[in-house]
Protein backbone atom coordinates (compact mmCIF):
# COMPACT_ATOMS: atom_id res chain seq x y z
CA UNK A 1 -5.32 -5.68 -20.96
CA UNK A 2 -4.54 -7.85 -17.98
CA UNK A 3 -4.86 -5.28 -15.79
CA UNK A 4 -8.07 -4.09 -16.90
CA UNK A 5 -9.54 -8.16 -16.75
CA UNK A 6 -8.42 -8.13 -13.33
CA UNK A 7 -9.50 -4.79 -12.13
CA UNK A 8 -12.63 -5.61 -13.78
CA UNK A 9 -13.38 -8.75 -10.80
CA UNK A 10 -16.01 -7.50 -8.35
CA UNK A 11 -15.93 -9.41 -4.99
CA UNK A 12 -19.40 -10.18 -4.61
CA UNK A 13 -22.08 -12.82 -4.71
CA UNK A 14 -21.05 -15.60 -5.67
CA UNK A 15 -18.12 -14.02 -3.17
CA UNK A 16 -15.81 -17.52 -3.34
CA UNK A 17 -15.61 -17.65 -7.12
CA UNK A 18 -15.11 -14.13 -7.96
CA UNK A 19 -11.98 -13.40 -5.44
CA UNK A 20 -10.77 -17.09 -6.87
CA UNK A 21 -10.75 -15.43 -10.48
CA UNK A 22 -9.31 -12.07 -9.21
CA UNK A 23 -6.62 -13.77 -7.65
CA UNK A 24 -5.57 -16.07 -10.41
CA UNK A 25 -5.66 -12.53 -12.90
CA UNK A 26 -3.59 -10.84 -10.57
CA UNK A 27 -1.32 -13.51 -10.39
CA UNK A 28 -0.44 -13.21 -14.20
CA UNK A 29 -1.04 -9.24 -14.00
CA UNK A 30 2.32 -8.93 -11.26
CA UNK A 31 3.97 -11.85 -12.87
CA UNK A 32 3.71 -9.59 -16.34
CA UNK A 33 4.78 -6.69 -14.81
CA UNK A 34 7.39 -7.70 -12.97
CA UNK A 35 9.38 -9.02 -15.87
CA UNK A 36 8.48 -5.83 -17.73
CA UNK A 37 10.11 -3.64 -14.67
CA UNK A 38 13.48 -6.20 -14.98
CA UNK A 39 14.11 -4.07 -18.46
CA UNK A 40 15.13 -1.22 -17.07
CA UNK A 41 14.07 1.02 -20.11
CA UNK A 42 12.88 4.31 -18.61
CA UNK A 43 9.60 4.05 -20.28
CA UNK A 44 8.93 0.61 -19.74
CA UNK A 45 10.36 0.28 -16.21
CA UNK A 46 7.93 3.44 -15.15
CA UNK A 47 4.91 1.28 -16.77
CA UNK A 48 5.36 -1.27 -15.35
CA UNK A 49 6.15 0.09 -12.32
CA UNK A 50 3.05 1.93 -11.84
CA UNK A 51 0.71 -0.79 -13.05
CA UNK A 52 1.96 -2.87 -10.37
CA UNK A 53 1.11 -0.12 -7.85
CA UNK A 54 -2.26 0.17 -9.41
CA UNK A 55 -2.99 -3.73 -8.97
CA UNK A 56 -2.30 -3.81 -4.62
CA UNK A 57 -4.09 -0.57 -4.67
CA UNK A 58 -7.48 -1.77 -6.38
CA UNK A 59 -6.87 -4.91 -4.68
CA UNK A 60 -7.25 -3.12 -1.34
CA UNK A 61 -10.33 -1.06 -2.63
CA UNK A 62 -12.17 -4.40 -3.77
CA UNK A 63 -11.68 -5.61 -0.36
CA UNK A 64 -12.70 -2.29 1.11
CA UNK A 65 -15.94 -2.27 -1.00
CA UNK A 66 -16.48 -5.74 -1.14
CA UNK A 67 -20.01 -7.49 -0.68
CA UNK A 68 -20.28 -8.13 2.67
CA UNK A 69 -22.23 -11.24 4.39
CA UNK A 70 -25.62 -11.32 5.36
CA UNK A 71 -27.49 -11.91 8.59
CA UNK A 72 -24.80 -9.95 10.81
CA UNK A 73 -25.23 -8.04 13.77
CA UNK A 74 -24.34 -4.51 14.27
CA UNK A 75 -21.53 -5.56 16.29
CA UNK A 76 -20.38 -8.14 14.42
CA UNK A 77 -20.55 -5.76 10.80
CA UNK A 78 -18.45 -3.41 12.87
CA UNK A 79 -15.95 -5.57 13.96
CA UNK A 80 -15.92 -7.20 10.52
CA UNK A 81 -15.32 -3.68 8.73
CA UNK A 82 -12.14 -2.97 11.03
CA UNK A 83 -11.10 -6.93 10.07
CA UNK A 84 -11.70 -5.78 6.33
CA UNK A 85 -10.02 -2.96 6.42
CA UNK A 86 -6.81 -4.62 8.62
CA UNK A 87 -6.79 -6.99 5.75
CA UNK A 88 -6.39 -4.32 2.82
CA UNK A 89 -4.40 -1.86 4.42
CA UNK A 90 -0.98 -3.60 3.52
CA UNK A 91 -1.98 -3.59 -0.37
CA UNK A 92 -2.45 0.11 -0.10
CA UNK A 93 0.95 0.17 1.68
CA UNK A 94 2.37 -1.78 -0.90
CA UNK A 95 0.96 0.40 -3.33
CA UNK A 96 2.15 3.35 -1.95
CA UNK A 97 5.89 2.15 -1.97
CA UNK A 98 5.75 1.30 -5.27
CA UNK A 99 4.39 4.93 -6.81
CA UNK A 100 7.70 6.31 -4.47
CA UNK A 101 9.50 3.82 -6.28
CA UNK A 102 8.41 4.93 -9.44
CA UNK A 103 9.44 8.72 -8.64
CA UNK A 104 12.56 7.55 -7.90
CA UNK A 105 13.48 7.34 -11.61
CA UNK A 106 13.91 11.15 -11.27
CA UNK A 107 17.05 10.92 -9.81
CA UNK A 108 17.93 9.12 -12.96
CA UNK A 109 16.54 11.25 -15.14
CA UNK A 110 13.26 9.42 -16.66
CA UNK A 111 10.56 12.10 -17.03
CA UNK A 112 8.12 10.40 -18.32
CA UNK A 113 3.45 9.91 -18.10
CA UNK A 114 3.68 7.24 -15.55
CA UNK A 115 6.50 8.87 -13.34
CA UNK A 116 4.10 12.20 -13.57
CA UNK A 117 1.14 9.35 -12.95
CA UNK A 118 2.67 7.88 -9.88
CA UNK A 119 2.96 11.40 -8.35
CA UNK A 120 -0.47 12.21 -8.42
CA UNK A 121 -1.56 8.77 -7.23
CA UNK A 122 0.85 9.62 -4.13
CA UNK A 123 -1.30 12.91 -3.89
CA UNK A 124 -4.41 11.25 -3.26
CA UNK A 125 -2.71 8.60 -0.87
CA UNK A 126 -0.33 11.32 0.92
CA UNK A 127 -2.21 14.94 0.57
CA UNK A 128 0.05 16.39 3.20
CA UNK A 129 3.34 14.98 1.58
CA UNK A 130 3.17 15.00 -2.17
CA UNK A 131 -0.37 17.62 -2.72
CA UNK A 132 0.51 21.10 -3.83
CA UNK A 133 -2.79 22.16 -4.62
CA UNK A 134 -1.92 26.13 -5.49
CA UNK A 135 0.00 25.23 -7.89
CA UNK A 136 -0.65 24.24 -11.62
CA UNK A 137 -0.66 20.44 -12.86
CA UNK A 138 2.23 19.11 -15.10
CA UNK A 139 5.55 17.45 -14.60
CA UNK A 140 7.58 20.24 -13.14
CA UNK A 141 5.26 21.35 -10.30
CA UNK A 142 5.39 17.66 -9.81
CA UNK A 143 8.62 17.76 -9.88
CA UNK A 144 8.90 20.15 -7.25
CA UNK A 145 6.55 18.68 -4.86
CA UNK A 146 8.55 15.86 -5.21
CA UNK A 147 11.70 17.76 -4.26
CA UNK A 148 10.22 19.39 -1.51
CA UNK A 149 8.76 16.25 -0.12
CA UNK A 150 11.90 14.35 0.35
CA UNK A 151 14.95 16.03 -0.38
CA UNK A 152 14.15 19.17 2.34
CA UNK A 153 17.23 20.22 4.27
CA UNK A 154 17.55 18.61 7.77
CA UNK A 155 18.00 21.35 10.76
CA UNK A 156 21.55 22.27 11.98
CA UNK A 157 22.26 20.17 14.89
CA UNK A 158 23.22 22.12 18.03
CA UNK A 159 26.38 22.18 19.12
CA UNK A 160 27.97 20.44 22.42
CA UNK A 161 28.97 22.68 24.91
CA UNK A 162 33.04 22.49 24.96
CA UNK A 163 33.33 22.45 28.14
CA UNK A 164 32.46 19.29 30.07
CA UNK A 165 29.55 19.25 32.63
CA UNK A 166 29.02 17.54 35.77
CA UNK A 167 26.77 14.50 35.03
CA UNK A 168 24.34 13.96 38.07
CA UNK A 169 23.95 10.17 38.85
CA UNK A 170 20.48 9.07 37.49
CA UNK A 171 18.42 5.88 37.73
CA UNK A 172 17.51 4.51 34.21
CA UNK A 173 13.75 4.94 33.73
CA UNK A 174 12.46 2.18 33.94
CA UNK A 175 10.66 0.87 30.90
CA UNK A 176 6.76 0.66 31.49
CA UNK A 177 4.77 -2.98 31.60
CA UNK A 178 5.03 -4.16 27.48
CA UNK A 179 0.90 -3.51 26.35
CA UNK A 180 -0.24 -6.04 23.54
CA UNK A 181 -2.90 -4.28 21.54
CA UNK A 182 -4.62 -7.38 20.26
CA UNK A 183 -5.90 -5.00 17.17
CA UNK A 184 -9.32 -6.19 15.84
CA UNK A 185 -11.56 -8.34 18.24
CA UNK A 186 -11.27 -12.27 17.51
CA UNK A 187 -14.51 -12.41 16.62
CA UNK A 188 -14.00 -10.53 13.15
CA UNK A 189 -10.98 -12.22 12.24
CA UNK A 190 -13.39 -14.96 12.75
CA UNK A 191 -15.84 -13.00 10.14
CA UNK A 192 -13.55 -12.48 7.91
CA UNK A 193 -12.23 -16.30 7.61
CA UNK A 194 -15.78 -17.42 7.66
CA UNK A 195 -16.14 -14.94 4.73
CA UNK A 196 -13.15 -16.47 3.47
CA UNK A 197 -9.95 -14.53 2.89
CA UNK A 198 -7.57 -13.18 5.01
CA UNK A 199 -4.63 -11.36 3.61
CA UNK A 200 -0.64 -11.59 4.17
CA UNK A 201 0.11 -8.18 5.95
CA UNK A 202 3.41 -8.02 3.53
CA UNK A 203 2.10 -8.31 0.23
CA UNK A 204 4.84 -9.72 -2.34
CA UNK A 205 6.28 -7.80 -5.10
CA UNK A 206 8.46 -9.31 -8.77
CA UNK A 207 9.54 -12.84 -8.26
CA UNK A 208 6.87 -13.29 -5.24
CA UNK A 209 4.12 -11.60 -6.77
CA UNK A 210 2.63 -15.31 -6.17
CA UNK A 211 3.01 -15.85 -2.71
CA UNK A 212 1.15 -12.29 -2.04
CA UNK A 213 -1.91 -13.86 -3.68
CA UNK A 214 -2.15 -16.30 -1.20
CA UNK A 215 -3.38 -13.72 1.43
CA UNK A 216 -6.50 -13.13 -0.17
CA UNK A 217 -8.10 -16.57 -0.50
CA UNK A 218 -11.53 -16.71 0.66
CA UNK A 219 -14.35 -19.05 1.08
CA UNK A 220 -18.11 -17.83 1.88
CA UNK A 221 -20.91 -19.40 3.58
């Protein structure tokens, strides 16, 4: 029920008040769910666990599809798309490590919905990684995707030669001039504030679940 009051927030006109509500519901949704995960009962634990994933992830796509301000150039909507999408990248991260979380259980045995739930969620976010698309749905295929995702054997590491090898004298290389890559332009930041959020790139899980709300507060003109 939280969950689906805060999913159900749209960030648009009036932009302010709506991403004030959606903050303040998923400020009680991660609370919730965080003491939910502290059980650790199997079912309960993969619940919660996935709910929380689901809450950063729609977070990012209401940022991603959020209204966006009027009276903008075409430079300045481009440069304010790659701020937007800087700023919801980390909840999609954050989403992402809690679904592998979540598939963890495995190893402890929990077979459960939301363990089989958090796999396919990680086949949408990681085709290459966790998408086996010949074979059939259910929890053992998922199973073994999971299996083959992570626990593949590493290659044999060559062997060093036993007998010892004259070493010619070499300068170090020496390291190239350090390049800052400033990311998005100044400008759009600038959107984006004026627009009125920008988010923490380390989004808080459990017992900070509060402090990762702070990075989406937003104001709009």
């Amino acid at each position: 029920q939280k969950f689906d009051a805060f999913a159900a927030v749209k960030l648009k006109n009036p932009f302010k008040a709506n991403l004030q509500r959606k903050r303040e519901l998923m400020q009680e949704a991660t609370k919730k769910f965080s003491q939910l995960v502290e059980y650790e009962i199997g079912e309960i634990t993969a619940a919660a666990t996935f709910y929380l994933a689901e809450i950063y992830a729609q977070f990012s796509k209401a940022l991603l599809t959020s209204e966006r301000p009027k009276g903008l150039s075409p430079l300045e909507l481009e440069q304010y798309e790659l701020a937007i999408e800087d700023q919801a990248y980390p909840f999609e991260e954050k989403a992402i490590d809690l679904h592998e979380d979540n598939i963890k259980l495995i190893a402890r045995g929990v077979y459960n919905d939301w363990v089989e739930k958090s796999l396919q969620k990680l086949a949408e976010f990681l085709p290459a990684r966790y998408d086996k698309p010949e074979e059939t749905t259910g929890i053992i295929s998922s199973l073994e995707t999971y299996i083959y995702a992570i626990d593949r054997p590493e290659p044999p590491v060559p062997l060093e030669p036993q007998e010892p090898t004259e070493l010619e004298s070499e300068e170090p290389a020496q390291a190239g001039e350090t390049v800052t890559v400033a990311g998005t332009e100044t400008e759009a930041f600038e959107k984006v504030e004026e627009a009125g959020f920008v988010a923490d790139p380390e989004p808080a899980v459990s017992a900070q679940s509060e402090e990762a709300m702070q990075t989406g507060q937003a104001t709009r003109r």
